[in-house]
Every structure is written in C-alpha cells, then in structure tokens.
C-alpha atoms as a PDB file:
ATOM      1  CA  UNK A   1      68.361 134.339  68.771  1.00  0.00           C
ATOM      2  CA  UNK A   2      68.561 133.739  65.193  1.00  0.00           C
ATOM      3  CA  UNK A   3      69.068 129.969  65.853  1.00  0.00           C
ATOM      4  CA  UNK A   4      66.799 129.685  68.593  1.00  0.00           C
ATOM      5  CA  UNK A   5      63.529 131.218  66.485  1.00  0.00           C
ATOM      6  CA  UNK A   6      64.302 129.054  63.875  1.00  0.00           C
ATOM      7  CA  UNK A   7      62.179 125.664  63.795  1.00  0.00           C
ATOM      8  CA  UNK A   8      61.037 126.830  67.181  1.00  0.00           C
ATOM      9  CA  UNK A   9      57.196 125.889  66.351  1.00  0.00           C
ATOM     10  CA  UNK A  10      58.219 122.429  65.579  1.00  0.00           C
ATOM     11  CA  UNK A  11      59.695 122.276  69.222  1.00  0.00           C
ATOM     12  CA  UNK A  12      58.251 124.457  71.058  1.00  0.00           C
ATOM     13  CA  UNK A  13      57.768 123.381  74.891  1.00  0.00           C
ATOM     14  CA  UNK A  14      59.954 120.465  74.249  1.00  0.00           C
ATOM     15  CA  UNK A  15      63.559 119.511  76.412  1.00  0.00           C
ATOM     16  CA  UNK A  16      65.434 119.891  73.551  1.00  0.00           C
ATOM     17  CA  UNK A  17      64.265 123.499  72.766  1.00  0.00           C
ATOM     18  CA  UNK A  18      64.779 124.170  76.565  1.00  0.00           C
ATOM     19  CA  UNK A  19      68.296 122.324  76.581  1.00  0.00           C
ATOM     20  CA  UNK A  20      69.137 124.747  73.410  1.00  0.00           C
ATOM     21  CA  UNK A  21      68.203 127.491  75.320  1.00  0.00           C
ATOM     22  CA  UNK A  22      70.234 126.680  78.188  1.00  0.00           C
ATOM     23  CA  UNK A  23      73.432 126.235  76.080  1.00  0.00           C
ATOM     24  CA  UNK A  24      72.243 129.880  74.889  1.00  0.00           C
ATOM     25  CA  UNK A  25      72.323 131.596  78.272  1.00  0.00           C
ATOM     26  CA  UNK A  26      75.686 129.895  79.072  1.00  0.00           C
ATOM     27  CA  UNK A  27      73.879 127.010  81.483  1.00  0.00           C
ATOM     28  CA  UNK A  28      75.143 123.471  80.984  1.00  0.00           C
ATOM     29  CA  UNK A  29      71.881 121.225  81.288  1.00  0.00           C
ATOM     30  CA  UNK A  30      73.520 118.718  83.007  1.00  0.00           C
ATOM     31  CA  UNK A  31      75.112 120.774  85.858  1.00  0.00           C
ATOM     32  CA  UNK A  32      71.207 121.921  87.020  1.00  0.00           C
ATOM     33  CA  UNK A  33      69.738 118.428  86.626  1.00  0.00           C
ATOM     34  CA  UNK A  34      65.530 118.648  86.169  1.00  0.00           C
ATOM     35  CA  UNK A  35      65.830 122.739  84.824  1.00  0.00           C
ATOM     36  CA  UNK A  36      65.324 121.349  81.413  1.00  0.00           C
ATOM     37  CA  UNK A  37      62.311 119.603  82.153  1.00  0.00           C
ATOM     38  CA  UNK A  38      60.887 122.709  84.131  1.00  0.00           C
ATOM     39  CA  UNK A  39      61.393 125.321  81.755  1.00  0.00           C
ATOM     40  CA  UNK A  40      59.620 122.964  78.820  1.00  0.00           C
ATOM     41  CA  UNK A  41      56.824 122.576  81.410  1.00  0.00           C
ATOM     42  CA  UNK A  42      56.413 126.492  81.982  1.00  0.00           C
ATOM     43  CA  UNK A  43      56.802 127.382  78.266  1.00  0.00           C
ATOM     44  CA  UNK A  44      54.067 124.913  77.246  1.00  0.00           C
ATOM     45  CA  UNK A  45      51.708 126.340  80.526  1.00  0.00           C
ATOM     46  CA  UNK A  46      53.157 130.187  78.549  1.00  0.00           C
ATOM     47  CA  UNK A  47      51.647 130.175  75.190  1.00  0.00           C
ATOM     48  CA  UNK A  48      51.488 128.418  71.991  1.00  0.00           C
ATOM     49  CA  UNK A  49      54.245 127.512  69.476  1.00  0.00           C
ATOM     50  CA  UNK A  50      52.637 130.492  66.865  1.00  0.00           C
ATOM     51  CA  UNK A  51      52.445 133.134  69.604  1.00  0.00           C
ATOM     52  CA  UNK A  52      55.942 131.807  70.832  1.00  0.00           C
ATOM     53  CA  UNK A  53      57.988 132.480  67.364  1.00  0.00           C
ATOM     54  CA  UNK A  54      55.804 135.868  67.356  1.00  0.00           C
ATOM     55  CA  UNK A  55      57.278 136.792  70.967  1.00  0.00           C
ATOM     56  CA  UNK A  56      61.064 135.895  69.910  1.00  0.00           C
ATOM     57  CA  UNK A  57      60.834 137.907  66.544  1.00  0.00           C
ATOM     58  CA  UNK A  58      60.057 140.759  68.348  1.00  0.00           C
ATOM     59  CA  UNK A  59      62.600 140.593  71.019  1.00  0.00           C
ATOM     60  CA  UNK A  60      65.041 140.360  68.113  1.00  0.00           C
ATOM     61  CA  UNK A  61      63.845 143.049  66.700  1.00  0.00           C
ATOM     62  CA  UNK A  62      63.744 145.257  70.032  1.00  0.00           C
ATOM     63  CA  UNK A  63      65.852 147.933  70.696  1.00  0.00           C
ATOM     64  CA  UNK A  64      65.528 150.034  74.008  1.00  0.00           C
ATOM     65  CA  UNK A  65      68.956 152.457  73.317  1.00  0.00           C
ATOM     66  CA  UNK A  66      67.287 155.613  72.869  1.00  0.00           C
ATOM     67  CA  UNK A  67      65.142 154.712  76.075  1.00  0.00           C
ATOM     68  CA  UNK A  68      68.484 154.714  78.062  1.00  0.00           C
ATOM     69  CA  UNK A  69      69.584 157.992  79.121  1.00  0.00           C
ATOM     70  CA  UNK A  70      66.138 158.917  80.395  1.00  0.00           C
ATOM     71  CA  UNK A  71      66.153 156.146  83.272  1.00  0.00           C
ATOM     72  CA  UNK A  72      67.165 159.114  86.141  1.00  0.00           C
ATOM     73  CA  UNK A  73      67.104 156.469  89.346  1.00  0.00           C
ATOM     74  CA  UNK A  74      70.385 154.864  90.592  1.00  0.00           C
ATOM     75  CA  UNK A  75      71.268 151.632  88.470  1.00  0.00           C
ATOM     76  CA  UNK A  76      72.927 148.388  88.954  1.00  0.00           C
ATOM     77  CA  UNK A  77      74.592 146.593  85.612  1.00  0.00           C
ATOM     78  CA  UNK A  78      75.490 143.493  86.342  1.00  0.00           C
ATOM     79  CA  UNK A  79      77.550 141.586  83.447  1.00  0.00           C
ATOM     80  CA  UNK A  80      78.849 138.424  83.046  1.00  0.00           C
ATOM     81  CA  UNK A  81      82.647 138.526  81.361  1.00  0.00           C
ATOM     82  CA  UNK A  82      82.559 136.176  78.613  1.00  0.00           C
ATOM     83  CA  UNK A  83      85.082 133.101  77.148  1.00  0.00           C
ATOM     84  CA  UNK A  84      84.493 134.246  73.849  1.00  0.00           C
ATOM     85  CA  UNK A  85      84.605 137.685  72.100  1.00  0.00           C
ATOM     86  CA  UNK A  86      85.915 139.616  75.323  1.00  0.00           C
ATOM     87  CA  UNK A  87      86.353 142.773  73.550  1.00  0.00           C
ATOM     88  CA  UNK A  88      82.998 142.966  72.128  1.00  0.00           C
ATOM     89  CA  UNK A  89      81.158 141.832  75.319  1.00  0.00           C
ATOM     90  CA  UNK A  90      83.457 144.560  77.393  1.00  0.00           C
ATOM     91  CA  UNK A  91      82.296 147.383  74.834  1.00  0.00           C
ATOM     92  CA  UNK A  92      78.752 146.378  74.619  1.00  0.00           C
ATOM     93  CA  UNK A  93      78.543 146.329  78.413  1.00  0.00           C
ATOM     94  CA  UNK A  94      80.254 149.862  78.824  1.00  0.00           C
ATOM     95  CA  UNK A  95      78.117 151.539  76.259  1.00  0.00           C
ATOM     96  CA  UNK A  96      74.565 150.762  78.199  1.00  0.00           C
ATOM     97  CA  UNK A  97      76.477 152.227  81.167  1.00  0.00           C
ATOM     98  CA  UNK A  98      77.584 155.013  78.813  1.00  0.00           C
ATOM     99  CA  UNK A  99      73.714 155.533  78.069  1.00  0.00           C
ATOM    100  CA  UNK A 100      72.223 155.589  81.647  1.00  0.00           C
ATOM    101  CA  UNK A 101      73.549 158.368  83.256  1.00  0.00           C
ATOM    102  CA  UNK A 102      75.573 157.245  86.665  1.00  0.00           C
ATOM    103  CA  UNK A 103      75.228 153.598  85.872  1.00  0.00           C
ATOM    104  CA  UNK A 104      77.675 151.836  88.128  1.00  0.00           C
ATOM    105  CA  UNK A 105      78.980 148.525  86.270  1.00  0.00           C
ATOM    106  CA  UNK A 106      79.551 145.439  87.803  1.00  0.00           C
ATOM    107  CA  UNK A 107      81.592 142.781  85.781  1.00  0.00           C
ATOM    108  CA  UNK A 108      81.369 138.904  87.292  1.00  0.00           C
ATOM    109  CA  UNK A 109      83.859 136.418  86.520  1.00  0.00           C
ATOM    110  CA  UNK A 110      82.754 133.932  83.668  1.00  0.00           C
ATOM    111  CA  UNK A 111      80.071 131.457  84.127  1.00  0.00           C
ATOM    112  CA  UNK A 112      76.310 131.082  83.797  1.00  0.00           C
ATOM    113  CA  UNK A 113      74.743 133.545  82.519  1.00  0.00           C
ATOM    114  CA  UNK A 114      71.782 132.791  84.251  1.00  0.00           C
ATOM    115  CA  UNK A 115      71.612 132.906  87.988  1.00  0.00           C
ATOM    116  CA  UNK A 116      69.652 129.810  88.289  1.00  0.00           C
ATOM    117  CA  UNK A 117      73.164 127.995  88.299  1.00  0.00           C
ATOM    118  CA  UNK A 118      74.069 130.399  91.015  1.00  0.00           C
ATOM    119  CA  UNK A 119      72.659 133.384  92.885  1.00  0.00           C
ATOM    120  CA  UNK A 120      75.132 134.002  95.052  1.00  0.00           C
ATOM    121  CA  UNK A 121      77.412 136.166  92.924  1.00  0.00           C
ATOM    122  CA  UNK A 122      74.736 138.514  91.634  1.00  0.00           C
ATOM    123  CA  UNK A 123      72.877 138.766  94.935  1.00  0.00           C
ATOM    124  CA  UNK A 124      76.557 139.478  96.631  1.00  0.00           C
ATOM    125  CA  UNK A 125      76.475 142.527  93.737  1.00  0.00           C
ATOM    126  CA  UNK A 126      73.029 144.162  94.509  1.00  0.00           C
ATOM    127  CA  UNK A 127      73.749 143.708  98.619  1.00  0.00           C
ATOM    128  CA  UNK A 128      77.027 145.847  97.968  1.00  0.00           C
ATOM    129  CA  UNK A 129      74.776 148.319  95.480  1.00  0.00           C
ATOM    130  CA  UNK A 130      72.284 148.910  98.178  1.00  0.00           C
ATOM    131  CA  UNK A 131      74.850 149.315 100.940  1.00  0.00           C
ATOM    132  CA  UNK A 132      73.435 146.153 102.583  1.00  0.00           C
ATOM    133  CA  UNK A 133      75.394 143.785 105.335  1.00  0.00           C
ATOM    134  CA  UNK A 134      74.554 140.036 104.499  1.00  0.00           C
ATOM    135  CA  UNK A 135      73.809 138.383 107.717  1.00  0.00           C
ATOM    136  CA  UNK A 136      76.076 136.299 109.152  1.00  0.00           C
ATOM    137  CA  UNK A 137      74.827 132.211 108.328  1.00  0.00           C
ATOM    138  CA  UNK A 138      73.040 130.970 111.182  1.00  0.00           C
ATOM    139  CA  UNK A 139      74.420 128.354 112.783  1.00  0.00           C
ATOM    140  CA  UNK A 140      72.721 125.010 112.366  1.00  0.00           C
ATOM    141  CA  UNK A 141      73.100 123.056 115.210  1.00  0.00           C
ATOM    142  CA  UNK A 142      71.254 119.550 116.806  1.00  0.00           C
ATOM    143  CA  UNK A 143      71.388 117.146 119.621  1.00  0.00           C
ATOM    144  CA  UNK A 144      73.403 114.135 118.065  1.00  0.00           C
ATOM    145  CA  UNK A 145      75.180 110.564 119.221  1.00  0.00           C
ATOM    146  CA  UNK A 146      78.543 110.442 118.146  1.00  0.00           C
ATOM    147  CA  UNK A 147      80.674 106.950 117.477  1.00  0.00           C
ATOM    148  CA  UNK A 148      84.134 106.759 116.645  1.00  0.00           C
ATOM    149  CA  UNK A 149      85.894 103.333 115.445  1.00  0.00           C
ATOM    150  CA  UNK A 150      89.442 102.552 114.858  1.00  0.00           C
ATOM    151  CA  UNK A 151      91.226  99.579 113.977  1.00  0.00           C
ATOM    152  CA  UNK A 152      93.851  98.180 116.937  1.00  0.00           C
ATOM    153  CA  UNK A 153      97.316  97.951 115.678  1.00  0.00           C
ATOM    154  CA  UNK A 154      96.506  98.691 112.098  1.00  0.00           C
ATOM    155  CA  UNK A 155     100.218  99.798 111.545  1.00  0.00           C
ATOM    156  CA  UNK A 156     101.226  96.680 112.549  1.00  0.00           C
ATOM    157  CA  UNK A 157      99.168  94.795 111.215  1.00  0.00           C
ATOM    158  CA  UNK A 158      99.383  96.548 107.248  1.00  0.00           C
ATOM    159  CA  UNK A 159     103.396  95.665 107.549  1.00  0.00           C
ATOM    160  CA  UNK A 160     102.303  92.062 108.779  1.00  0.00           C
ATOM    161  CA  UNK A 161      99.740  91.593 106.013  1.00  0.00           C
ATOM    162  CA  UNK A 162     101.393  93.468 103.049  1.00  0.00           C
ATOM    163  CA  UNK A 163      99.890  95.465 101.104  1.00  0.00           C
ATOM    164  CA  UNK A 164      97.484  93.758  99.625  1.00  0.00           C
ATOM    165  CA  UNK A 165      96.340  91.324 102.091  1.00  0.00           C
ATOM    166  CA  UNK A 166      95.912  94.230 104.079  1.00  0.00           C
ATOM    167  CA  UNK A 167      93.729  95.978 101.048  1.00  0.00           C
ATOM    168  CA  UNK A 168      91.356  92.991 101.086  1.00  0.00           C
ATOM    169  CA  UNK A 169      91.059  93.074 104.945  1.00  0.00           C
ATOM    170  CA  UNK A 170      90.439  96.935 105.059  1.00  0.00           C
ATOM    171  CA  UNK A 171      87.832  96.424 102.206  1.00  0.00           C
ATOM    172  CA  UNK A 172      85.852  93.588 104.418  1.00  0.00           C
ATOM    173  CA  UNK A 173      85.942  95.787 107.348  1.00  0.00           C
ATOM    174  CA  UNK A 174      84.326  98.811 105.729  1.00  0.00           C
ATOM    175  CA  UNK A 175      81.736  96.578 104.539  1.00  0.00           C
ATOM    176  CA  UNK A 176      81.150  94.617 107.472  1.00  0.00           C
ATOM    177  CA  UNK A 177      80.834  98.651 108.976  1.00  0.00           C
ATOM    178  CA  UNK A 178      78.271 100.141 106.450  1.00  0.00           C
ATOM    179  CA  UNK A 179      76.228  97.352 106.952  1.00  0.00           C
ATOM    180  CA  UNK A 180      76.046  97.843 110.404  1.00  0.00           C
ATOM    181  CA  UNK A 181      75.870 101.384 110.243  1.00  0.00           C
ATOM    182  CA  UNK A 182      72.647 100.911 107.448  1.00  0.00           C
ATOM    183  CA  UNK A 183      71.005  98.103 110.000  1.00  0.00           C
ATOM    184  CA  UNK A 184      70.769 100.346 113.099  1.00  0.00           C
ATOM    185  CA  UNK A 185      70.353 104.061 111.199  1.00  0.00           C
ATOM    186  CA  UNK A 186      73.631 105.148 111.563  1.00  0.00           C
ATOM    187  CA  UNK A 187      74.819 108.080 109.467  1.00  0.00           C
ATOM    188  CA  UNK A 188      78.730 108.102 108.129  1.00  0.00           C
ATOM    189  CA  UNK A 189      79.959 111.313 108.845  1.00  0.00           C
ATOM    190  CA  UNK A 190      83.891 110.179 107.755  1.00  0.00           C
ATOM    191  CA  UNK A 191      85.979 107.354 106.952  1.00  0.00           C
ATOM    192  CA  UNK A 192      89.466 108.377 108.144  1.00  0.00           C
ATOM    193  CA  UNK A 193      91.947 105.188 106.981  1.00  0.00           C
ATOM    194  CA  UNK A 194      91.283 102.360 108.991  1.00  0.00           C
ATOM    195  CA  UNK A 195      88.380 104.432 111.319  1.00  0.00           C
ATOM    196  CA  UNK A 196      84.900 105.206 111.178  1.00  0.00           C
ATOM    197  CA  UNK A 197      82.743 108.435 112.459  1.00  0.00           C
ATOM    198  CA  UNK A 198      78.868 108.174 112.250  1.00  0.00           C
ATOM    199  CA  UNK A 199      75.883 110.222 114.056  1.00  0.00           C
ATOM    200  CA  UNK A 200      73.095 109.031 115.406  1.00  0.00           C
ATOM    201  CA  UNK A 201      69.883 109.925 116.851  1.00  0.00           C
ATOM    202  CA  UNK A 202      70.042 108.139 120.090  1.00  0.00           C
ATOM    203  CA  UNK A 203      72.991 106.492 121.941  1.00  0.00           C
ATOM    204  CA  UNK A 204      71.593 103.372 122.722  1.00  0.00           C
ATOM    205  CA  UNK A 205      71.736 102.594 119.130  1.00  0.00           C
ATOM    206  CA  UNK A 206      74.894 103.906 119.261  1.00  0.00           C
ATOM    207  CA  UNK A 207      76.154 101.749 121.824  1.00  0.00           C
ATOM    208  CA  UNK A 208      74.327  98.141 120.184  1.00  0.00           C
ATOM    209  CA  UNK A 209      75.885  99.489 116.763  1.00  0.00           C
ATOM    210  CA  UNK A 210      79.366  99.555 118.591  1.00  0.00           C
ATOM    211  CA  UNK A 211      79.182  96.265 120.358  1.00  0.00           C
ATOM    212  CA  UNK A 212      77.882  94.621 117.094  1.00  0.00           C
ATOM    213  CA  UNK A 213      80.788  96.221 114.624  1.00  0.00           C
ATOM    214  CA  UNK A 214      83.497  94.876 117.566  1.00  0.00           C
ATOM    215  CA  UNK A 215      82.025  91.589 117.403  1.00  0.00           C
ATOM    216  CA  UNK A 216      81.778  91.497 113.751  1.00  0.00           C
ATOM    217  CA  UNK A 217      85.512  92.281 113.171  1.00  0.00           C
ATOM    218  CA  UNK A 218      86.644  89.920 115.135  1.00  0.00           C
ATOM    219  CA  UNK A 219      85.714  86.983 112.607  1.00  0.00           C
ATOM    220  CA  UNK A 220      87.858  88.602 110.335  1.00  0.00           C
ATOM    221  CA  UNK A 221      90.866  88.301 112.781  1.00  0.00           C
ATOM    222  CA  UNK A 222      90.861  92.088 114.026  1.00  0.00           C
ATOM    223  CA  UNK A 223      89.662  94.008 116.484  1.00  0.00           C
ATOM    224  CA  UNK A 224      88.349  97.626 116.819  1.00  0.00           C
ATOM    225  CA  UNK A 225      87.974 100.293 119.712  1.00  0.00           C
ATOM    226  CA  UNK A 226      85.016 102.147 120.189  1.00  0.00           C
ATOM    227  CA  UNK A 227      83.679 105.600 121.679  1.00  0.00           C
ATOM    228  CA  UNK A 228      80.180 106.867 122.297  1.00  0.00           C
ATOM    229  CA  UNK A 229      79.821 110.447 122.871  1.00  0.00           C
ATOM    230  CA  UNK A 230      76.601 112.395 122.853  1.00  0.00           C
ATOM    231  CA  UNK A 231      76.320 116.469 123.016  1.00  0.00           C
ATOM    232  CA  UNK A 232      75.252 119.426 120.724  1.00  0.00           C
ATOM    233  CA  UNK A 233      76.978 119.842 117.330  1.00  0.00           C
ATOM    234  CA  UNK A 234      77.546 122.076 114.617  1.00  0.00           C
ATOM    235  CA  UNK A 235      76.414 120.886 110.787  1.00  0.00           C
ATOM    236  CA  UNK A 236      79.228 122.065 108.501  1.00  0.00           C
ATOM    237  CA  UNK A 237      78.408 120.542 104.892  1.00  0.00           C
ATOM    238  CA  UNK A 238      76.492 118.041 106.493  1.00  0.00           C
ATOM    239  CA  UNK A 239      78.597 116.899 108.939  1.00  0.00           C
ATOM    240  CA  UNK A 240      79.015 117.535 112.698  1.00  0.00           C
ATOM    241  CA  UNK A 241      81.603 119.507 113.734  1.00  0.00           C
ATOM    242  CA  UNK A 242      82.621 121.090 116.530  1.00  0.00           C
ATOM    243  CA  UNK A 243      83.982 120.000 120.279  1.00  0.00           C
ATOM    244  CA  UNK A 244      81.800 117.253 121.246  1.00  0.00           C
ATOM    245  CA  UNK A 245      82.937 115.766 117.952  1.00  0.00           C
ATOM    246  CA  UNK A 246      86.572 116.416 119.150  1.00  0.00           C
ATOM    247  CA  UNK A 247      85.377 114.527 122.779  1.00  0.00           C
ATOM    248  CA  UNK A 248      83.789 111.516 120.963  1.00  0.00           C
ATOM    249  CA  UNK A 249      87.448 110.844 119.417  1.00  0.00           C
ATOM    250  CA  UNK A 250      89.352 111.251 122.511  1.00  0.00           C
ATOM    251  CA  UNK A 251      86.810 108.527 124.213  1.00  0.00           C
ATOM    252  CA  UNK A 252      87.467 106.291 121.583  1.00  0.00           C
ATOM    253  CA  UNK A 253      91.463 106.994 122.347  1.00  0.00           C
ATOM    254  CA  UNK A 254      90.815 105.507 125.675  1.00  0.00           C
ATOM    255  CA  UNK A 255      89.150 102.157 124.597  1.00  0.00           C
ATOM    256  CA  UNK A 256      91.467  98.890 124.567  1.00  0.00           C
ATOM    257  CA  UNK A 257      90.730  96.166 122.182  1.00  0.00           C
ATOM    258  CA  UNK A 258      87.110  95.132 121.202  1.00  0.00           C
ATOM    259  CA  UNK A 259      86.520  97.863 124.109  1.00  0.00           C
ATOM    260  CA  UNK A 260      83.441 100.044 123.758  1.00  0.00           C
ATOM    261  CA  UNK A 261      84.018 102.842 125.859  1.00  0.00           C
ATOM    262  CA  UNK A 262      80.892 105.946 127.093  1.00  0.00           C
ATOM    263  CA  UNK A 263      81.333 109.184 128.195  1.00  0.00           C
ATOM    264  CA  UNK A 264      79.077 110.413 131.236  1.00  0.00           C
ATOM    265  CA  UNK A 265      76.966 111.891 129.530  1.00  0.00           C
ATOM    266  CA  UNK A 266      75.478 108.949 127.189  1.00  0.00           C
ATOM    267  CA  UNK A 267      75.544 106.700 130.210  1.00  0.00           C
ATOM    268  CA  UNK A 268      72.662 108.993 131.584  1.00  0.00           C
ATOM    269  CA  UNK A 269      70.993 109.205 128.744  1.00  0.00           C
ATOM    270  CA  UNK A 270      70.429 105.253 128.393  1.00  0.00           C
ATOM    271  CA  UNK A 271      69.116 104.866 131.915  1.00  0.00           C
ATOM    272  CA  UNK A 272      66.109 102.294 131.783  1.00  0.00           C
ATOM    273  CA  UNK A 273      67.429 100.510 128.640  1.00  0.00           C
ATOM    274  CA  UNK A 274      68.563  97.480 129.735  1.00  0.00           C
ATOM    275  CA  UNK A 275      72.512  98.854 129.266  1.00  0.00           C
ATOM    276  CA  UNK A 276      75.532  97.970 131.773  1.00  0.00           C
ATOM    277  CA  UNK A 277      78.191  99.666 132.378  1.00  0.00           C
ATOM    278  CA  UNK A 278      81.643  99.438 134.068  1.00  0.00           C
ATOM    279  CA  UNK A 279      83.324 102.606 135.895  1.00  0.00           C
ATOM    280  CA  UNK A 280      86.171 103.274 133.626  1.00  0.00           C
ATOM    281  CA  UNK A 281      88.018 105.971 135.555  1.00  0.00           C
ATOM    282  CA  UNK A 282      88.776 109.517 134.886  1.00  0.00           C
ATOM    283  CA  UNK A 283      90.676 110.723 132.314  1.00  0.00           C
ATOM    284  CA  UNK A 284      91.891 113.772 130.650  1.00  0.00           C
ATOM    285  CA  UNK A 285      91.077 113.834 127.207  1.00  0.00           C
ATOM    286  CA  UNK A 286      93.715 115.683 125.015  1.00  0.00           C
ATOM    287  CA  UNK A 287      92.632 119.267 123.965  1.00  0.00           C
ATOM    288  CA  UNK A 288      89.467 118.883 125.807  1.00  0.00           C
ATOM    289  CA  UNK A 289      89.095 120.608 129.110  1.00  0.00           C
ATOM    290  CA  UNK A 290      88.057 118.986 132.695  1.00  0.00           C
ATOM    291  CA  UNK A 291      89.094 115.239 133.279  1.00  0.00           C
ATOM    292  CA  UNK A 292      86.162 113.162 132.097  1.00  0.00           C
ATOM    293  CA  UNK A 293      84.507 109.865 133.692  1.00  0.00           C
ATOM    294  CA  UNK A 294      84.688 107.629 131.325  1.00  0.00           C
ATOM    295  CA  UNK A 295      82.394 103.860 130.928  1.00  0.00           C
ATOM    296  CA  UNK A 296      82.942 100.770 129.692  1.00  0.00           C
ATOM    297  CA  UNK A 297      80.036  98.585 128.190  1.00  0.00           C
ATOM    298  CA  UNK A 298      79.127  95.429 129.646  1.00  0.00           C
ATOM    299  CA  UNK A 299      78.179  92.465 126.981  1.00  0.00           C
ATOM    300  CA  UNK A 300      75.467  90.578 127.867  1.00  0.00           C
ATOM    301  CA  UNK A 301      76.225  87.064 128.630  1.00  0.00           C
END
C-alpha cells in the first residue's frame, strides 16, 4: 500500500497506476486485456488525485480487529493461498476466522486475487456456503449446415510425394479451402489432417462452397470428397457437436472422387434453388441409426 500511495498524485487515473495496482492484487494486466484502461477511466470519474492519496492513507491506517467478534450472522472467508509468504498468509487468514465467531474459511488455490480474472471459483464457494445447486448449463443449440472435406488417397499420395512435396501440396490446399470458406461465409469448425469441417447458415451455400473447393483442388492435381448435412447441433466451445455432426462425416464417407454427396434432408431444404441432384442410394451410415438416402450433386454444364 506503501508503494502504491507513494507518487500516487502524480499518476493518479493513469494506466500505469492502474497496471501497478493490478500487479498488487495478483492480476497480470495482460491476461484481462482493456481492465487497465477501465479502472484508470473509473478512478478519474472517482475523485481527484488529493482526495485519492487521502482515501489510501486511511485505508492503511484502518484497522477493523476489534470490530470482529461482534459480527453475530453466518460468514463466508474466502482466501486466496499465496506463492509467497505461505505461512504468514495461512495465519493472517485463520486469525480473522479466529475473531468472528463461527467463521467458516474457505482457502482457493493460488491465482488472482481479484475475481475479475475469474469468478467462477469464488462464486462456486458462496453457492456451497448458501447450500445452493448451480444449475446445470443450458444447452446452446441452433439450426446449422454442416460440410465435411477430405482429401482422396492422401496416404497414398504423402508416400508418392514425400514429405515435403506433400507439405507444400497440403499447405496450397488449406489455402485454396479458407478462401473458399471466407468467399461464401463459411465458418471452420476443424481442420483434421488432410480434411476440413465448416458450418454454415444455409446449405445451398454449402453445396456451391463444396462444388467450388472440388473444382479448385483439382488444378493442383488432387481431388476431394464432399458431404452436406444439415440438422440441429450442440455449440461446445464454439463448435458444433453432437450427432448430426457425426451424420455429416459419414455422408462425406460415401462420396467418390470430386463427389459432392447430400443427405435427405438438405436436398429438401434447397428446393426452388436452381440445385440438381442424383439419387445416390441408401446407405447405412456407421454409428448412425436408420439407413439414409443419400444425393449426389449435379454440376451445371
């Protein structure tokens, strides 16, 4: 505190007082980017650099022991084990629970001190205190077009290449990809090797996205397969997840070379957009229940 009220006029309301400050409490500026900024922001909206050294002086010189014993409500300490000086953090905790009579102590691993960095520890502490269930997460879920791309014969074609021939080739197809991907709004969900997972919000785009990453391969002397799957989907960190993910991947299983193959489901969903569309066949797709009719897309002449 010392440190901090000294020179604290001369920087009062300034990044570098509220970076100091930060370091104080434990927080590493750079892992909460923009908190620096903030807190400068609310202590110059606070008070004045005069009235500021006046408020730290006297929270130095503050001292609410004797005040202790007479809180008579049930109390939560929550304390933050520290790097440094274990012993002397340990004690001081224990003697403010010593001093508030039935004070249950909680002790948190180390870390910020401030729960700006994270919450979740010290609101999982006052949930247990107050007897209190979290709820479960609720599940987010949406409507999404999923396409799945894998390279034919990549095995194959890595021990015909060499390594790295087969580098450079890889590195032009993920390019040639993104782009694609970026053009028509796709969304990478994965890059798996040689294969590509994105979402999208409609499957024709899907589908043009497809035909124009098979066609765009192919000048660099390979091919892909291709899979179009629409359905609902779990977000997990972001991502889809879930079965219709699992289905999307087992259409794409089922697609020859330069082959863009459709489940039922997006082939009714593009009715009316100018789309064609071979019958396929049933299949069974592995771990998936039900055989599935699958569709091939047509290129336009």
């Amino acid at each position: 505190m010392a440190e901090l009220t000294e020179g604290i006029e001369a920087s009062w309301g300034s990044e570098e007082h509220a970076r100091r400050a930060m370091l104080h409490a434990g927080v590493d500026p750079g892992e909460v980017p923009g908190l620096a900024g903030f807190i400068a922001r609310m202590n110059r909206a606070s008070c004045g650099p005069a009235t500021a050294r006046a408020f730290y002086q006297a929270l130095t010189a503050c001292d609410v022991r004797a005040a202790l014993p007479a809180i008579r409500v049930p109390t939560l300490l929550i304390d933050r084990e520290s790097f440094d000086d274990r012993e002397r953090a340990e004690a001081e905790a224990e003697d403010v629970q010593a001093r508030i009579p039935g004070a249950r102590l909680v002790r948190l691993p180390p870390g910020p001190k401030t729960t700006l960095a994270d919450p979740r520890p010290v609101l999982d502490a006052v949930r247990s205190f107050l007897g209190v269930t979290p709820a479960p997460a609720a599940t987010d879920t949406v409507l999404a077009t999923l396409l799945f791309t894998d390279i034919v014969d990549s095995t194959r074609l890595q021990a015909e290449f060499g390594d790295q021939r087969w580098k450079a080739l890889a590195e032009q197809h993920h390019a040639a990809i993104w782009a694609i991907l970026g053009a028509n709004g796709g969304v990478e969900q994965d890059t798996a090797g040689d294969g590509f997972y994105a979402r999208f919000s409609g499957p024709a785009r899907a589908i043009r996205t497809a035909v124009e990453a098979a066609a765009s391969v192919r000048q660099l002397g390979i091919q892909i397969r291709a899979g179009v799957h629409a359905g609902e989907c779990e977000i997990v960190d972001g991502k889809c997840s879930g079965l219709s993910v699992s289905i999307g991947a087992r259409v794409m299983s089922h697609a020859g070379p330069s082959e863009v193959l459709v489940s039922q489901t997006v082939k009714d969903l593009v009715a009316g957009s100018g789309l064609s569309f071979e019958d396929a066949g049933e299949h069974e797709l592995k771990g998936v229940p039900d055989r599935w009719r699958l569709h091939r897309v047509v290129e336009p002449h």
